[in-house]
Protein backbone atom coordinates (compact mmCIF):
# COMPACT_ATOMS: atom_id res chain seq x y z
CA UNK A 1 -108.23 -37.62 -36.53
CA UNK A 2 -105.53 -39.93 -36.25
CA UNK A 3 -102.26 -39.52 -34.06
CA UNK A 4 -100.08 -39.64 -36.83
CA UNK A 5 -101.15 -36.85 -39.16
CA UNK A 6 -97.95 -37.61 -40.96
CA UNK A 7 -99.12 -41.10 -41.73
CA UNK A 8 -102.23 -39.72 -43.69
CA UNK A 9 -100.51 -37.21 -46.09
CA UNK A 10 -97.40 -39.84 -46.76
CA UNK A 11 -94.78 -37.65 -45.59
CA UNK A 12 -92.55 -38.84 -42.69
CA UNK A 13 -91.98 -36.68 -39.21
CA UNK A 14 -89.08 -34.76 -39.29
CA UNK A 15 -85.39 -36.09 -37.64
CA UNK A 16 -85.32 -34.53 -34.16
CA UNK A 17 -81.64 -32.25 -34.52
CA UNK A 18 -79.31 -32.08 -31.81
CA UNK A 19 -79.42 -28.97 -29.40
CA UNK A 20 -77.71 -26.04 -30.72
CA UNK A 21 -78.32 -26.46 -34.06
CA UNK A 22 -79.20 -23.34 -35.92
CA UNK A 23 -82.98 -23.17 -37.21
CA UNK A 24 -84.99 -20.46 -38.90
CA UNK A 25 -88.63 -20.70 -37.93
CA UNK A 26 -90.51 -19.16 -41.07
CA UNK A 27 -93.69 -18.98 -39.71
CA UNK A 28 -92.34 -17.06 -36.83
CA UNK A 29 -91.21 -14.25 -38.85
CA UNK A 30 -88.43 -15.86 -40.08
CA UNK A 31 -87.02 -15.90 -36.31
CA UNK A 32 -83.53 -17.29 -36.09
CA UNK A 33 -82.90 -20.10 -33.33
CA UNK A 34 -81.05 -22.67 -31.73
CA UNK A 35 -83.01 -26.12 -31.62
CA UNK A 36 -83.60 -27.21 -27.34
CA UNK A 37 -85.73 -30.00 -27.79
CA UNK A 38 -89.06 -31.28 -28.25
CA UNK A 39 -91.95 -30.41 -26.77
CA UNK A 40 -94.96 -32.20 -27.90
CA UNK A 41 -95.67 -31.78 -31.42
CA UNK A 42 -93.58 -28.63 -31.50
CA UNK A 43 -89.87 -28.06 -31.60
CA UNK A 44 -88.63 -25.33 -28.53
CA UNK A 45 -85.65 -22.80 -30.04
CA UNK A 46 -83.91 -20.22 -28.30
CA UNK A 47 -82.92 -16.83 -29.37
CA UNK A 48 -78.92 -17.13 -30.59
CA UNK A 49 -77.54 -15.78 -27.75
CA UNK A 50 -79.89 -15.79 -25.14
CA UNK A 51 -83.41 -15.53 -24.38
CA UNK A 52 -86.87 -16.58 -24.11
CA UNK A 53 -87.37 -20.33 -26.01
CA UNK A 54 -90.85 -20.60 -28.30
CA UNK A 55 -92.22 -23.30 -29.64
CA UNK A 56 -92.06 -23.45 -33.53
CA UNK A 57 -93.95 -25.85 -35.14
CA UNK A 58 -91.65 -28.18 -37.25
CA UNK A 59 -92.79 -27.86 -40.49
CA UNK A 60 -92.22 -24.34 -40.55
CA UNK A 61 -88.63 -24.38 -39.47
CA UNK A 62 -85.99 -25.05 -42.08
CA UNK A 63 -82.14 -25.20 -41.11
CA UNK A 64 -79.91 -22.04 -42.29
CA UNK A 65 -77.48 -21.89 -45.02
CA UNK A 66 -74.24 -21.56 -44.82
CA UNK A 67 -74.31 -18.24 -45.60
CA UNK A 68 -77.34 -17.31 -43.40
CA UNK A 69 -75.17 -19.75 -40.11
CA UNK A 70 -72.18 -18.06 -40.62
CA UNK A 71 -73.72 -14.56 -40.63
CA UNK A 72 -75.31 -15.48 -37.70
CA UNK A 73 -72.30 -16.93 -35.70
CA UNK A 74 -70.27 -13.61 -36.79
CA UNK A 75 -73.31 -11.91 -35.30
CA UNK A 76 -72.93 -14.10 -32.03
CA UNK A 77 -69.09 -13.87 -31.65
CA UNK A 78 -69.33 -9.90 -32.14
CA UNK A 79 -72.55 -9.48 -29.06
CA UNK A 80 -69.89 -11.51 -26.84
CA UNK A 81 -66.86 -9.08 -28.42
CA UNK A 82 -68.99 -6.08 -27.36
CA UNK A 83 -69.94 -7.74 -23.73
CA UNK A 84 -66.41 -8.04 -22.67
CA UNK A 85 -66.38 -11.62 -23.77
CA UNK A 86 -63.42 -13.20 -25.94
């Protein structure tokens, strides 16, 4: 096997995001996360809002639309609404 499986089927690796961008990781039960970095060939996301980081393996993950991000930030500002945040 080669190290660069993406060299043998012709597709290139996926653009690392910047942390805090919003992922869904489809083969994670369509789990909704923010992108913390790399670790090895996987990407690590964290619950929005909080919690325990997985690793998601990149080409399941596919960035939300802009309906699905700002359903989710609503979501986000209304937990910190509810938790005495502003």
């Amino acid at each position: 096997m080669c190290e660069d499986d993406s060299a043998l089927n012709g597709q290139e690796p996926p653009e690392i995001p910047l942390p805090g961008a919003l992922f869904r990781d489809t083969g994670r039960g369509d789990r909704v996360g923010e992108f913390r970095g790399v670790v090895g060939p996987y990407w690590s996301l964290r619950p929005v809002g909080g919690g325990v980081e997985w690793e998601a393996e990149p080409e399941w993950v596919r960035a939300l639309t802009p309906a699905e991000r700002l359903s989710v930030e609503n979501a986000l500002r209304n937990l910190r609404s509810s938790r005495g945040g502003v």
